[in-house]
N, C-alpha and C. Protein backbone atom coordinates (compact mmCIF):
# COMPACT_ATOMS: atom_id res chain seq x y z
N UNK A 1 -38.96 -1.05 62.92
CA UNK A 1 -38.39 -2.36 62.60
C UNK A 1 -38.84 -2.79 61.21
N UNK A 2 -38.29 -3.18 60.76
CA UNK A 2 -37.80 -3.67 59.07
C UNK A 2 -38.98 -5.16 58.90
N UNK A 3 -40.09 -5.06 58.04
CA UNK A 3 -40.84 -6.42 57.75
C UNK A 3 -40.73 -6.79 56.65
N UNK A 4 -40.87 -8.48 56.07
CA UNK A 4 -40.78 -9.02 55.52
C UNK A 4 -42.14 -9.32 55.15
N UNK A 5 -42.77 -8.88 53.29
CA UNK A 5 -44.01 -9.64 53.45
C UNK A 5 -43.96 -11.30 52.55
N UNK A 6 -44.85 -12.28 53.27
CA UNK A 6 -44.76 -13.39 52.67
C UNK A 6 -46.01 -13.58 51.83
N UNK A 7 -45.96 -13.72 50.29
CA UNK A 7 -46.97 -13.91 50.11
C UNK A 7 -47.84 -15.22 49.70
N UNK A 8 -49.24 -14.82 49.65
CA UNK A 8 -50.55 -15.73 50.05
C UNK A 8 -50.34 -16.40 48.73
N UNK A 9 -49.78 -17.74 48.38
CA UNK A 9 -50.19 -18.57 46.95
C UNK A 9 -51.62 -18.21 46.09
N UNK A 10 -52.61 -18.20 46.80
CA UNK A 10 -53.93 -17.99 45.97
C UNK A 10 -54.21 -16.09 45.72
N UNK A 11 -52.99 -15.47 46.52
CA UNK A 11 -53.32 -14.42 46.10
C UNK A 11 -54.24 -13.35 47.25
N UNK A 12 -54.19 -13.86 48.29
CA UNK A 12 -55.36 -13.14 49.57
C UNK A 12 -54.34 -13.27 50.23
N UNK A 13 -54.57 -12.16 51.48
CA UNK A 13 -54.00 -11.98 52.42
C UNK A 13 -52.53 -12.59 53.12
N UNK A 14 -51.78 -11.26 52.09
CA UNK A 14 -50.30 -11.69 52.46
C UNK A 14 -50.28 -11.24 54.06
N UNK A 15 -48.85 -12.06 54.12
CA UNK A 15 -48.65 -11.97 56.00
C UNK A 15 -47.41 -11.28 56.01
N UNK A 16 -47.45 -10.20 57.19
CA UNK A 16 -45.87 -9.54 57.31
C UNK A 16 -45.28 -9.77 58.61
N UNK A 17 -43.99 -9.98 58.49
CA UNK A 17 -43.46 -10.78 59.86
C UNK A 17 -42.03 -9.59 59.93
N UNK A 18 -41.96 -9.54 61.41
CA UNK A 18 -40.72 -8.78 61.77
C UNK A 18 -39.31 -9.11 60.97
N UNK A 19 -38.33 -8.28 60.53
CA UNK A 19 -36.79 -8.90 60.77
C UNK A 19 -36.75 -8.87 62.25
N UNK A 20 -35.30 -9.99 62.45
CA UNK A 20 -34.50 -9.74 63.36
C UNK A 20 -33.95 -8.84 63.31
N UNK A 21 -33.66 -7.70 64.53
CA UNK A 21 -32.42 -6.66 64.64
C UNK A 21 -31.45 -7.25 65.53
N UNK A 22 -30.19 -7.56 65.21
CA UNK A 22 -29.49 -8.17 66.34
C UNK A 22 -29.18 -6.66 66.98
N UNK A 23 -29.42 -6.86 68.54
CA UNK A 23 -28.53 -5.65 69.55
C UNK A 23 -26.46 -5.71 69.29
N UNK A 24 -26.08 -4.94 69.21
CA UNK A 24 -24.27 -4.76 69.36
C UNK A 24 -23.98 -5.24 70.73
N UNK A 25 -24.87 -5.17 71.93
CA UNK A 25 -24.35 -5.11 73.11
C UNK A 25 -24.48 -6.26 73.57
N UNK A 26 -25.46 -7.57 72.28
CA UNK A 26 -25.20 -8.62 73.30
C UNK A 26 -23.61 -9.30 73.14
N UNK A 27 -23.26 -10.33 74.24
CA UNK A 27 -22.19 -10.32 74.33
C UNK A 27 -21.51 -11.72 72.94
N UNK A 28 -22.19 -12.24 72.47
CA UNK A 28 -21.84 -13.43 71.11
C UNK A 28 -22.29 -12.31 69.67
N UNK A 29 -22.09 -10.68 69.68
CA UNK A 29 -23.08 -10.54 68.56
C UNK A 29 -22.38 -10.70 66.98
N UNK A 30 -21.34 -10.84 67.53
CA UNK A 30 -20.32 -10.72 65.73
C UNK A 30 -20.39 -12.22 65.43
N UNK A 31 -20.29 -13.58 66.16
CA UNK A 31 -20.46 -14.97 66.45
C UNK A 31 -21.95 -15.27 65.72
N UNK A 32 -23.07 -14.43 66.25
CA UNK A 32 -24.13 -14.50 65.89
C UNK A 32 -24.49 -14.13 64.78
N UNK A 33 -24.17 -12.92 64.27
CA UNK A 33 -24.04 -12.01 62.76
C UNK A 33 -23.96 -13.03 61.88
N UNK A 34 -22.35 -13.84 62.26
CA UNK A 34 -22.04 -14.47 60.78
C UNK A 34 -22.88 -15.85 60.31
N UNK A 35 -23.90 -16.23 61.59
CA UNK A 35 -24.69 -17.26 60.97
C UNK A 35 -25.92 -16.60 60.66
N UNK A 36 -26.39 -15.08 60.36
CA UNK A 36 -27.25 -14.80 58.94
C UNK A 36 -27.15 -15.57 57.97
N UNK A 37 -27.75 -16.18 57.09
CA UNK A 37 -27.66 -16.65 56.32
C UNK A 37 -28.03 -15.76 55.10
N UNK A 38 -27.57 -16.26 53.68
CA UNK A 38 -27.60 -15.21 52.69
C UNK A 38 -28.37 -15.94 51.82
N UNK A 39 -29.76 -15.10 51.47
CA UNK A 39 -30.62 -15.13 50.46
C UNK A 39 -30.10 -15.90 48.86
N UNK A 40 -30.36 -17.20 48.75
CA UNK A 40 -30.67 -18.02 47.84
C UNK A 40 -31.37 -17.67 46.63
N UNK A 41 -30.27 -17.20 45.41
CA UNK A 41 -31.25 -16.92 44.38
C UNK A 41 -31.84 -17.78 43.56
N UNK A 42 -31.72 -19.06 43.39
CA UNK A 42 -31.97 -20.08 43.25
C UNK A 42 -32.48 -20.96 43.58
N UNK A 43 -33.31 -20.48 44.82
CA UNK A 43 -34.00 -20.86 45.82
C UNK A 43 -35.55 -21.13 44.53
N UNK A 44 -36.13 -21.82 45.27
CA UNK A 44 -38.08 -22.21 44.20
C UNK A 44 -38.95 -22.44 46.05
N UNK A 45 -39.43 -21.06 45.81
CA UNK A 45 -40.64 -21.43 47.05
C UNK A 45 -41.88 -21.95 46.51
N UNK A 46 -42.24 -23.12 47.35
CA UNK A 46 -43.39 -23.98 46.65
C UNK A 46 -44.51 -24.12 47.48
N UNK A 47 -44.78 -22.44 48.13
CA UNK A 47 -45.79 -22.30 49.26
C UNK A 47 -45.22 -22.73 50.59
N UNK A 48 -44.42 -22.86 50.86
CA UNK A 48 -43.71 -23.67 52.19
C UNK A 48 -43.50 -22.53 53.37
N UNK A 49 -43.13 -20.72 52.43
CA UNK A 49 -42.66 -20.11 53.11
C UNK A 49 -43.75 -19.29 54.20
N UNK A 50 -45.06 -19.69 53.02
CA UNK A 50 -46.50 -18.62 53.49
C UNK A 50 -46.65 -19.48 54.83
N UNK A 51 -47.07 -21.13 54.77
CA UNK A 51 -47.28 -22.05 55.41
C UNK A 51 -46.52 -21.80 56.47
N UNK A 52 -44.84 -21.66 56.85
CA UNK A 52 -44.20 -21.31 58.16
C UNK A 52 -44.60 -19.98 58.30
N UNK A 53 -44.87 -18.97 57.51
CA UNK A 53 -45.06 -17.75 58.49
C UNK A 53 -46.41 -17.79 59.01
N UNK A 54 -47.67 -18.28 58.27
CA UNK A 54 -48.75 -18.31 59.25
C UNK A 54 -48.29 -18.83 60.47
N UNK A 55 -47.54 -20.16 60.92
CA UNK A 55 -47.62 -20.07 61.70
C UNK A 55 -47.11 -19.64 63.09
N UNK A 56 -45.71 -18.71 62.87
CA UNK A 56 -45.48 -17.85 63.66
C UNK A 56 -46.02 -16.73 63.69
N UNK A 57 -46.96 -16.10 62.85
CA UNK A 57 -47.79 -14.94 62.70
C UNK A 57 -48.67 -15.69 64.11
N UNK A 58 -49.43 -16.10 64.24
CA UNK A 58 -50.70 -17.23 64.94
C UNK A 58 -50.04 -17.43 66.42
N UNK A 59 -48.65 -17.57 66.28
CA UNK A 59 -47.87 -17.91 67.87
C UNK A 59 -48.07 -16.32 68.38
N UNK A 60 -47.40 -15.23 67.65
CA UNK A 60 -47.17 -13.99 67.94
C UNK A 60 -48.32 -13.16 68.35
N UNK A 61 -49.34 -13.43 67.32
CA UNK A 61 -50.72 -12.55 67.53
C UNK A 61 -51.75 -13.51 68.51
N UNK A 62 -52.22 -14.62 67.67
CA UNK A 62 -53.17 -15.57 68.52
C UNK A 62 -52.67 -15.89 70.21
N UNK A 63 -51.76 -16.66 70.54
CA UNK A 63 -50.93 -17.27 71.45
C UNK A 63 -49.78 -16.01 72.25
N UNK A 64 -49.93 -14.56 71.57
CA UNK A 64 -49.08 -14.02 72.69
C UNK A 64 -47.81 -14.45 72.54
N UNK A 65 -47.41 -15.00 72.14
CA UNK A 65 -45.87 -16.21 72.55
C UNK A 65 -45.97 -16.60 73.83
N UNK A 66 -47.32 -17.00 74.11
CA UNK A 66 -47.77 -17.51 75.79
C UNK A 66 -47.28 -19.04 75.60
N UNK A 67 -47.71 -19.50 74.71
CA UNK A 67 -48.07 -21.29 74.01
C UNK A 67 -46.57 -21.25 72.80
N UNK A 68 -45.62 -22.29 73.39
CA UNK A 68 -44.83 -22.28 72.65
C UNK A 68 -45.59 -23.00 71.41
N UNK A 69 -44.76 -23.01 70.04
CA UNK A 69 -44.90 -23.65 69.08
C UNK A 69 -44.31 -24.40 67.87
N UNK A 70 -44.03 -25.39 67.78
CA UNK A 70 -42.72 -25.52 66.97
C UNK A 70 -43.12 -26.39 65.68
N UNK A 71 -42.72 -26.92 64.89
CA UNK A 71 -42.89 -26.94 63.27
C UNK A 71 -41.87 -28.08 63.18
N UNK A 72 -42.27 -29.02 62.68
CA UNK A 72 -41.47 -30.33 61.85
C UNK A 72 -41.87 -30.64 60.75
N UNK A 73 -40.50 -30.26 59.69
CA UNK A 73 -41.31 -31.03 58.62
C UNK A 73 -40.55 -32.03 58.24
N UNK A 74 -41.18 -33.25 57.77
CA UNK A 74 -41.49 -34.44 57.25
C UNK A 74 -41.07 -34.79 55.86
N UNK A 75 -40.27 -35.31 55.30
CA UNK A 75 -40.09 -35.15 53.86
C UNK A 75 -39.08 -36.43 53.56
N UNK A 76 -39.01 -37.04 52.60
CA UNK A 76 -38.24 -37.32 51.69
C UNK A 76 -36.62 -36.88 51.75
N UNK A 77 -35.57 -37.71 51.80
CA UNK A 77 -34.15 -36.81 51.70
C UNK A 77 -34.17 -36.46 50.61
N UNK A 78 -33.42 -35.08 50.81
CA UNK A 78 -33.28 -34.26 49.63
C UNK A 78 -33.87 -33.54 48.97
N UNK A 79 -35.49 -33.62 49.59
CA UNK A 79 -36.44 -32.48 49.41
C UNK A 79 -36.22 -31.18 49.44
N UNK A 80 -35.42 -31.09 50.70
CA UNK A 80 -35.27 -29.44 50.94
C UNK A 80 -35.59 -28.74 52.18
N UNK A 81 -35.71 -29.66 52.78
CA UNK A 81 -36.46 -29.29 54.53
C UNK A 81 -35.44 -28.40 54.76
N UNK A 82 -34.46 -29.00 55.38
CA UNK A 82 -33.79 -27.86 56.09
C UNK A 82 -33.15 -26.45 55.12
N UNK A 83 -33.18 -26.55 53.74
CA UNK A 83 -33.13 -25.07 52.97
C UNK A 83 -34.26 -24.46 52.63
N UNK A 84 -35.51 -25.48 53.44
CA UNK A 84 -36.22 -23.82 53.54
C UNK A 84 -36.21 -23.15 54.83
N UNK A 85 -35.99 -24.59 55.83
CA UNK A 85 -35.99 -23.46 57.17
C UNK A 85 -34.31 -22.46 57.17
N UNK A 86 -33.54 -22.30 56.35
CA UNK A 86 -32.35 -21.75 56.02
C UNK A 86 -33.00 -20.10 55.48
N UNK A 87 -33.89 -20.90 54.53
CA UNK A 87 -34.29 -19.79 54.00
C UNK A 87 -35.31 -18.87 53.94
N UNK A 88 -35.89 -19.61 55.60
CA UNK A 88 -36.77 -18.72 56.17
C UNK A 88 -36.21 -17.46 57.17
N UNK A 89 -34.69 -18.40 57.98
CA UNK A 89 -34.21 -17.20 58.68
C UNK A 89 -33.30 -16.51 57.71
N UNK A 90 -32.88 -16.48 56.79
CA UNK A 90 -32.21 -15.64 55.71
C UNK A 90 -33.55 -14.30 55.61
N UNK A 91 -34.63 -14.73 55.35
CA UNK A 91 -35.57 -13.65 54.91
C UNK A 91 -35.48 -12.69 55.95
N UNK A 92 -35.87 -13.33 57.75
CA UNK A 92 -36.18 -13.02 58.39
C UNK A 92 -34.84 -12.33 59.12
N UNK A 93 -34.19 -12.52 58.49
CA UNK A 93 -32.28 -12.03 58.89
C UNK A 93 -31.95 -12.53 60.47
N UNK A 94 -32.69 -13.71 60.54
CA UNK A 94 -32.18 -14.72 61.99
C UNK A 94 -31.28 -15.01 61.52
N UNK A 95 -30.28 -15.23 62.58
CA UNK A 95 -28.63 -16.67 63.31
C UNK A 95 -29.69 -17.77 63.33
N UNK A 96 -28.86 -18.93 62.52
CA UNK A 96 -29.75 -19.93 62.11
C UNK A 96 -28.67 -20.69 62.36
N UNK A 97 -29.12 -21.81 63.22
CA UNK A 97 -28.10 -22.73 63.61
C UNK A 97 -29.31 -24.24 63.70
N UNK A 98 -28.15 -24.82 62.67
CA UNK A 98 -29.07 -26.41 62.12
C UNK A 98 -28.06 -27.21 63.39
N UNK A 99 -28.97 -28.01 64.08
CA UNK A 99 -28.19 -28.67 65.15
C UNK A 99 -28.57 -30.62 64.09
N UNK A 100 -27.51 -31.05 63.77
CA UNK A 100 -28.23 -32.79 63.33
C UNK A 100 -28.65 -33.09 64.30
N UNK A 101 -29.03 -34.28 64.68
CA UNK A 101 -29.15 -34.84 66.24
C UNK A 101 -29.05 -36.66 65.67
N UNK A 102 -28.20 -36.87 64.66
CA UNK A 102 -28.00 -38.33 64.11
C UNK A 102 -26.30 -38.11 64.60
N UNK A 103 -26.60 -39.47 64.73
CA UNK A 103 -24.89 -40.11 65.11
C UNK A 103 -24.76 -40.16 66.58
N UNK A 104 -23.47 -39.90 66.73
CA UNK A 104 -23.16 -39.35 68.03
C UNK A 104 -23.54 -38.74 68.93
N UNK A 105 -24.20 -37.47 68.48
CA UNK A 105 -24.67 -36.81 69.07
C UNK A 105 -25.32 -37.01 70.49
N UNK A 106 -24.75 -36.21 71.70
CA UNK A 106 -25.77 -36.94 73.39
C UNK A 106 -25.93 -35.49 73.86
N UNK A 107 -26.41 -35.93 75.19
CA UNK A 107 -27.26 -34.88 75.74
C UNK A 107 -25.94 -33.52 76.03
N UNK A 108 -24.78 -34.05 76.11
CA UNK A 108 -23.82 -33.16 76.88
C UNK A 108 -23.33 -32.14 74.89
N UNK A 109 -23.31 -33.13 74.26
CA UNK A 109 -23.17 -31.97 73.30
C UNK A 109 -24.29 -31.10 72.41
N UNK A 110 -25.21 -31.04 73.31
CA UNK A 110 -26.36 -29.89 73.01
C UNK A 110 -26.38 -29.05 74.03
N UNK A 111 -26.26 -29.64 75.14
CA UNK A 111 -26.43 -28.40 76.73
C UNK A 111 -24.63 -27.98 76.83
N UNK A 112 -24.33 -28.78 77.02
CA UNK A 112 -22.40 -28.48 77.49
C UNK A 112 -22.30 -29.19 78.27
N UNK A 113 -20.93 -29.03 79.12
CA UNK A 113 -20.64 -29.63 79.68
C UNK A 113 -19.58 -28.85 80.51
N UNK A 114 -18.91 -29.39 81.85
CA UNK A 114 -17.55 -28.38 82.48
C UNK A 114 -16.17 -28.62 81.72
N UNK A 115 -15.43 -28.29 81.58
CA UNK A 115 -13.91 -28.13 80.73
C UNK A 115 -12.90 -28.18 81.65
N UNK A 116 -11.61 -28.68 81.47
CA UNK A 116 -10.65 -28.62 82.21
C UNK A 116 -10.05 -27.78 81.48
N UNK A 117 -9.12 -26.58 82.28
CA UNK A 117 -8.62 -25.59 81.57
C UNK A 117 -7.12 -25.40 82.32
N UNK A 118 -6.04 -25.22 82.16
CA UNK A 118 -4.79 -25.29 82.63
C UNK A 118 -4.53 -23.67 83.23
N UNK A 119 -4.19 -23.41 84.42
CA UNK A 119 -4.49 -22.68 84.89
C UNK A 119 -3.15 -21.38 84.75
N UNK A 120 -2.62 -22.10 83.94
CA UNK A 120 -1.10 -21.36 83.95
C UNK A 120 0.58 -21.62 85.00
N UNK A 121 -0.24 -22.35 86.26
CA UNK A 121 0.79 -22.44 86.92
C UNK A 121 0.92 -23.69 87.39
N UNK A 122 0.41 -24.82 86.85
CA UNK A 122 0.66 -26.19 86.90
C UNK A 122 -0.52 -26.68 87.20
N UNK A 123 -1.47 -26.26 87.16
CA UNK A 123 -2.84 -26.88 87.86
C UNK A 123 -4.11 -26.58 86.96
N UNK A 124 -4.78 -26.46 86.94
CA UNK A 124 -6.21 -26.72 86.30
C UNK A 124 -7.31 -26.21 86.65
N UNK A 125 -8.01 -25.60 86.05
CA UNK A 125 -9.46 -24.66 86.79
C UNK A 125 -10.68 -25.45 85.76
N UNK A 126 -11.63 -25.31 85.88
CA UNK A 126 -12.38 -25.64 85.72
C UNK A 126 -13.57 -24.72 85.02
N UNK A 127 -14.40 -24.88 83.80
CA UNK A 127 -15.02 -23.99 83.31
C UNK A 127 -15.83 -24.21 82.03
N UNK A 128 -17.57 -23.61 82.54
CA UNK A 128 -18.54 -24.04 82.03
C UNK A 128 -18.47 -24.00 80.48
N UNK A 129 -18.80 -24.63 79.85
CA UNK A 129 -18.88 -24.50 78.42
C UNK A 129 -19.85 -24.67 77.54
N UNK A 130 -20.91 -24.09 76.67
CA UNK A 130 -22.14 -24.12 76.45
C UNK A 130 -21.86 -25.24 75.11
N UNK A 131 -22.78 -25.76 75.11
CA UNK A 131 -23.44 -26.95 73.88
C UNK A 131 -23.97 -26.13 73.18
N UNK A 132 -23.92 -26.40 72.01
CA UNK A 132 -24.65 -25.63 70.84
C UNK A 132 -25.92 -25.39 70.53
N UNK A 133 -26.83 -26.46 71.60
CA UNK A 133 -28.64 -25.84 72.00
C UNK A 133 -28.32 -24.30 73.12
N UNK A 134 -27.50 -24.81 73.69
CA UNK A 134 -27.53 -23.88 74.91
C UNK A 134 -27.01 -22.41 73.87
N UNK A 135 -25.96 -22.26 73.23
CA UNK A 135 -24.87 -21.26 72.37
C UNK A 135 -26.36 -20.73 71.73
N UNK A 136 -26.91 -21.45 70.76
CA UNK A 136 -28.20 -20.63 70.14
C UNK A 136 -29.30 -20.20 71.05
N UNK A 137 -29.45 -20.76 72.03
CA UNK A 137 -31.02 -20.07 72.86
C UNK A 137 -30.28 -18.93 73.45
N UNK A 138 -28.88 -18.16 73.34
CA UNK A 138 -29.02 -17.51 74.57
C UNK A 138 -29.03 -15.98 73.51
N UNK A 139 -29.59 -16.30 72.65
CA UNK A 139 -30.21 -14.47 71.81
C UNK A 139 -30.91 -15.06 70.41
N UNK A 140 -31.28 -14.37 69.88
CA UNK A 140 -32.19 -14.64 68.63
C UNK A 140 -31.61 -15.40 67.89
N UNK A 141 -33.00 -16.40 67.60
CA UNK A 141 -32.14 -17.82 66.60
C UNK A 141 -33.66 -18.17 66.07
N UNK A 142 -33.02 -18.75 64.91
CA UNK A 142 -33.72 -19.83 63.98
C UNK A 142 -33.17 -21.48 64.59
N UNK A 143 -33.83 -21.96 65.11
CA UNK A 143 -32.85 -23.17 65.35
C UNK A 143 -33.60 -24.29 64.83
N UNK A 144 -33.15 -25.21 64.29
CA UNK A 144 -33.07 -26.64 63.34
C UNK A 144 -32.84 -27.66 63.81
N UNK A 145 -33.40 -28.48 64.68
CA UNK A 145 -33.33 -29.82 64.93
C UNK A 145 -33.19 -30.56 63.76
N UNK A 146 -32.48 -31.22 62.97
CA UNK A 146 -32.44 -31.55 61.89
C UNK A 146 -32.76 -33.27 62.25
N UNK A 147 -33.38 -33.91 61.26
CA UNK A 147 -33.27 -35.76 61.70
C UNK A 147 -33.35 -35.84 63.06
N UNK A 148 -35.00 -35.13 63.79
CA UNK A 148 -35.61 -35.03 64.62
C UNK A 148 -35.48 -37.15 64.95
N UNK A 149 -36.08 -37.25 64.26
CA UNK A 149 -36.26 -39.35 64.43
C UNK A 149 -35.16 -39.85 65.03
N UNK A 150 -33.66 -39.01 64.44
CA UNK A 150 -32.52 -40.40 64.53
C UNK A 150 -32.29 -39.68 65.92
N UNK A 151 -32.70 -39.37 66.76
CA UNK A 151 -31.99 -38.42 68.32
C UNK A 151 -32.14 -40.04 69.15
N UNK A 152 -31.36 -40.09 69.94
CA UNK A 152 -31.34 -40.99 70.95
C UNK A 152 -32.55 -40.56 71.98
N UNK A 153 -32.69 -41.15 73.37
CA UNK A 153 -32.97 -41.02 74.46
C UNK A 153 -33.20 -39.92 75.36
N UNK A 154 -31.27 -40.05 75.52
CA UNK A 154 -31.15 -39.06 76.44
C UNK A 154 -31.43 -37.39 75.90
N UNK A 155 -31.39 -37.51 74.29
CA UNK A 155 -31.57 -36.06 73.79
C UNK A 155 -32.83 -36.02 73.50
N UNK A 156 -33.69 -36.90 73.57
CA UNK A 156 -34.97 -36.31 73.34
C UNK A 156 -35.18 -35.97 75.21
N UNK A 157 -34.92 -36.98 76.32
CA UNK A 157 -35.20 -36.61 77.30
C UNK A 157 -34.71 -34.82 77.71
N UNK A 158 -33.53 -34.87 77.03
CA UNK A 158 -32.77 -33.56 77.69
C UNK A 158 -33.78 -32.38 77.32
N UNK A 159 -34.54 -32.30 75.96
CA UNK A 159 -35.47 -31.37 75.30
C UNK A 159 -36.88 -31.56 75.48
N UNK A 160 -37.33 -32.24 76.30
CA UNK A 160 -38.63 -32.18 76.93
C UNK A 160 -39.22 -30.90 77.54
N UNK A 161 -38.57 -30.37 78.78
CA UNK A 161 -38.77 -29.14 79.21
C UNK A 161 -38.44 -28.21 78.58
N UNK A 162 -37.64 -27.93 77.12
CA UNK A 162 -37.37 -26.61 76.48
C UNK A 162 -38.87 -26.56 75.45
N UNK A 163 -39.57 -27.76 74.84
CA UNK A 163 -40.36 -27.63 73.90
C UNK A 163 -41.74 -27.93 74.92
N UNK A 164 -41.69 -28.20 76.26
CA UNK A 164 -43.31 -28.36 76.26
C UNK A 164 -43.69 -26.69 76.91
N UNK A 165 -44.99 -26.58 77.32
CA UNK A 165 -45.25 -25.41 78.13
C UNK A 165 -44.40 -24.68 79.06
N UNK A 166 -43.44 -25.26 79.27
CA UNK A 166 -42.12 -24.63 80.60
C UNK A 166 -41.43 -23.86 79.97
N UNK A 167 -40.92 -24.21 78.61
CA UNK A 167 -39.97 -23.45 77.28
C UNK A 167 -38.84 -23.64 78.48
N UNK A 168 -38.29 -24.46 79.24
CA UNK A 168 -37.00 -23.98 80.15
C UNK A 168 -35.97 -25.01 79.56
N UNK A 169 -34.71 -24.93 79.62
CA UNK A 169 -33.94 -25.76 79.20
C UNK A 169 -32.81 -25.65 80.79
N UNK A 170 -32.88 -26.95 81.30
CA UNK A 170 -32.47 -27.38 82.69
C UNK A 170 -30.97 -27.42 82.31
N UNK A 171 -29.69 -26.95 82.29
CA UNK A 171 -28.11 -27.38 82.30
C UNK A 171 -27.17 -27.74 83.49
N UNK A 172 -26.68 -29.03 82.99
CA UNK A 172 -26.21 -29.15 84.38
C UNK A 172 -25.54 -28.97 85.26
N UNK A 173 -25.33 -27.69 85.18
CA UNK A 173 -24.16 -26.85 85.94
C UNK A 173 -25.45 -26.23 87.38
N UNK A 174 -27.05 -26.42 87.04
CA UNK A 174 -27.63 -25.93 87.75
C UNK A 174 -28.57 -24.74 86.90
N UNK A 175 -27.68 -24.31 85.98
CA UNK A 175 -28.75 -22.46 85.50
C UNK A 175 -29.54 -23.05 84.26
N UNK A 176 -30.92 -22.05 84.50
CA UNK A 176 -31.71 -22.65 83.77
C UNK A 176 -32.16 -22.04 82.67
N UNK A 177 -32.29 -22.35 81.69
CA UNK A 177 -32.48 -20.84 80.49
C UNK A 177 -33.96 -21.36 79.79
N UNK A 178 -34.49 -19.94 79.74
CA UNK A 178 -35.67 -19.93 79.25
C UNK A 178 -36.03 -19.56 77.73
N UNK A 179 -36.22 -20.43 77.11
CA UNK A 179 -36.90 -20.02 75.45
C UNK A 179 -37.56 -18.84 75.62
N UNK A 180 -36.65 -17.91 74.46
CA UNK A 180 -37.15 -16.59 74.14
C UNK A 180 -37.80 -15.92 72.97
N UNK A 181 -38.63 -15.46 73.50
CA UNK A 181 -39.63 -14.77 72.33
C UNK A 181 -39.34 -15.11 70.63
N UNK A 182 -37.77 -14.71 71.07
CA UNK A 182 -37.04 -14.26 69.10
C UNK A 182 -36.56 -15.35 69.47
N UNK A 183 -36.75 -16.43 69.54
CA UNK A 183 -36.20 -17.37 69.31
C UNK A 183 -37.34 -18.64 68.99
N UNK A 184 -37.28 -19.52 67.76
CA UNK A 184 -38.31 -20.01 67.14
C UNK A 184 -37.22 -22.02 66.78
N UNK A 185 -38.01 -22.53 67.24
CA UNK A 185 -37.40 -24.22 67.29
C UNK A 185 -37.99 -24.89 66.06
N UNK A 186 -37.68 -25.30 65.18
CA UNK A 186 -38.16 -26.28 63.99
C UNK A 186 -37.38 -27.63 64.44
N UNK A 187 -37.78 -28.22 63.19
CA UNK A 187 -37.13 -29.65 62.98
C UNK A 187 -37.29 -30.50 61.68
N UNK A 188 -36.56 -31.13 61.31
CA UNK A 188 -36.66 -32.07 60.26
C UNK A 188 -36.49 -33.80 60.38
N UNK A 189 -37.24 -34.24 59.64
CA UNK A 189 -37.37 -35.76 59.92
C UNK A 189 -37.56 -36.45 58.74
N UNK A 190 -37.10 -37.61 58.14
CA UNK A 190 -37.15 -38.47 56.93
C UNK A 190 -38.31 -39.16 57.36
N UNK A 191 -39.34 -40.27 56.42
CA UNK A 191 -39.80 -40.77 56.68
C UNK A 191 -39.35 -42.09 57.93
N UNK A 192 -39.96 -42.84 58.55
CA UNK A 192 -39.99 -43.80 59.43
C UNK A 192 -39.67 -45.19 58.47
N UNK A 193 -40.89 -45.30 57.91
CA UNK A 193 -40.82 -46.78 57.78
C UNK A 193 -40.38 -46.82 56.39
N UNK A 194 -40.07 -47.54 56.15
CA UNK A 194 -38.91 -48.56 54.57
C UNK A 194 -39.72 -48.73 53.55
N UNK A 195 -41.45 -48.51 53.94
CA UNK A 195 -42.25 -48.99 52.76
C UNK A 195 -42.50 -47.24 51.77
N UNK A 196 -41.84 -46.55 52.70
CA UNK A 196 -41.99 -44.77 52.01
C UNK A 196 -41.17 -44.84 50.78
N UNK A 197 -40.39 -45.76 51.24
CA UNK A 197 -39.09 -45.46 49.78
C UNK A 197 -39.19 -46.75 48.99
N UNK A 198 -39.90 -46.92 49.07
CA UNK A 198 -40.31 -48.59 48.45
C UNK A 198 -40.89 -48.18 46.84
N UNK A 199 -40.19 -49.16 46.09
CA UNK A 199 -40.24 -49.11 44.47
C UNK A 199 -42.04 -49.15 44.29
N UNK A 200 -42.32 -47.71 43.24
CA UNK A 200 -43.63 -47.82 42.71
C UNK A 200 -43.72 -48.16 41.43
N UNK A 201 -44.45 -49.03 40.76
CA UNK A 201 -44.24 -49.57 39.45
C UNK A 201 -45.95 -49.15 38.95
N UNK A 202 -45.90 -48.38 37.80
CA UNK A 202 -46.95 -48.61 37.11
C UNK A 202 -47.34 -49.46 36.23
């Protein structure tokens, strides 16, 4: 398997982290392929990248992938949060799927929901349809909670059991899917309070 090394800012002990290999046989893999993301030449790493791979190096070796672990960063709009976690699974040749969780967004369009489907002969069948948390956990992903802060309620309630010790994500059709190994949860968040963006005068 193909590694990526990240290196150490001060110059000590670079870290090497797996690629993803996607399998052909899973059943989303051409769906999955095209959200690789493509290496940014214009990209400026400002130590951000060493900083996320320690700490999936630390989940993998220290923790086993026993102890889930997940990563928010905090920033300023327009910093760059979510193009580096872009351009962490670009390195790492993960399906990187940035979920927002501002606006609209509720619990049924992250898990799914059932579909009415016309059955051909005047009537209607019925049929499960995955939410786009559910679409990325079910094979290797980079996934992006993006504007972690602006999520309502019911979507922070719905993601309780996928991020604490259970890693399970409950859907309500009944089946329950379990956070997998190659699969790694971030997030991004603006500051909170109004006094962050507040005029500094020298």
């Amino acid at each position: 398997m193909a590694e990526q090394i990240f290196k150490n800012p001060t110059g000590k002990g670079d870290i090497k982290l797996n690629e993803c290999k996607l399998s052909k046989s899973i059943p989303d893999y051409e769906s999955r392929a095209e959200r690789i993301p493509e290496l940014d030449k214009n990209y400026v790493d400002f130590g951000i990248q060493y900083k996320l791979a320690q700490i999936i190096k630390s989940k993998e070796d220290t923790f086993k992938n026993e102890i889930p672990i997940h990563i928010a960063l905090k920033g300023h709009m327009g910093t760059g949060k979510d193009h580096d976690i872009e351009q962490l699974a670009a390195k790492l040749n993960y399906p990187y799927y940035r979920i927002p969780l501002s606006g609209e967004v509720r619990d049924v369009t992250l898990l799914g929901s059932v579909q009415l489907y016309g059955d051909g002969v005047g009537g209607t069948d019925s049929k499960w349809q995955d939410g786009e948390l559910t679409r990325a956990l079910r094979g290797p992903s980079i996934i992006n909670l993006s504007e972690l802060n602006a999520a309502g309620p019911e979507v922070l309630f719905a993601l309780h059991s996928l991020l604490d010790r259970h890693k399970k994500l409950e859907l309500p059709n009944g089946e329950v899917i379990e956070l997998r190994n190659d699969s790694y949860i971030f997030g991004t968040m603006n500051p909170t309070s109004l006094r962050d963006y507040a005029e500094h005068k020298l």
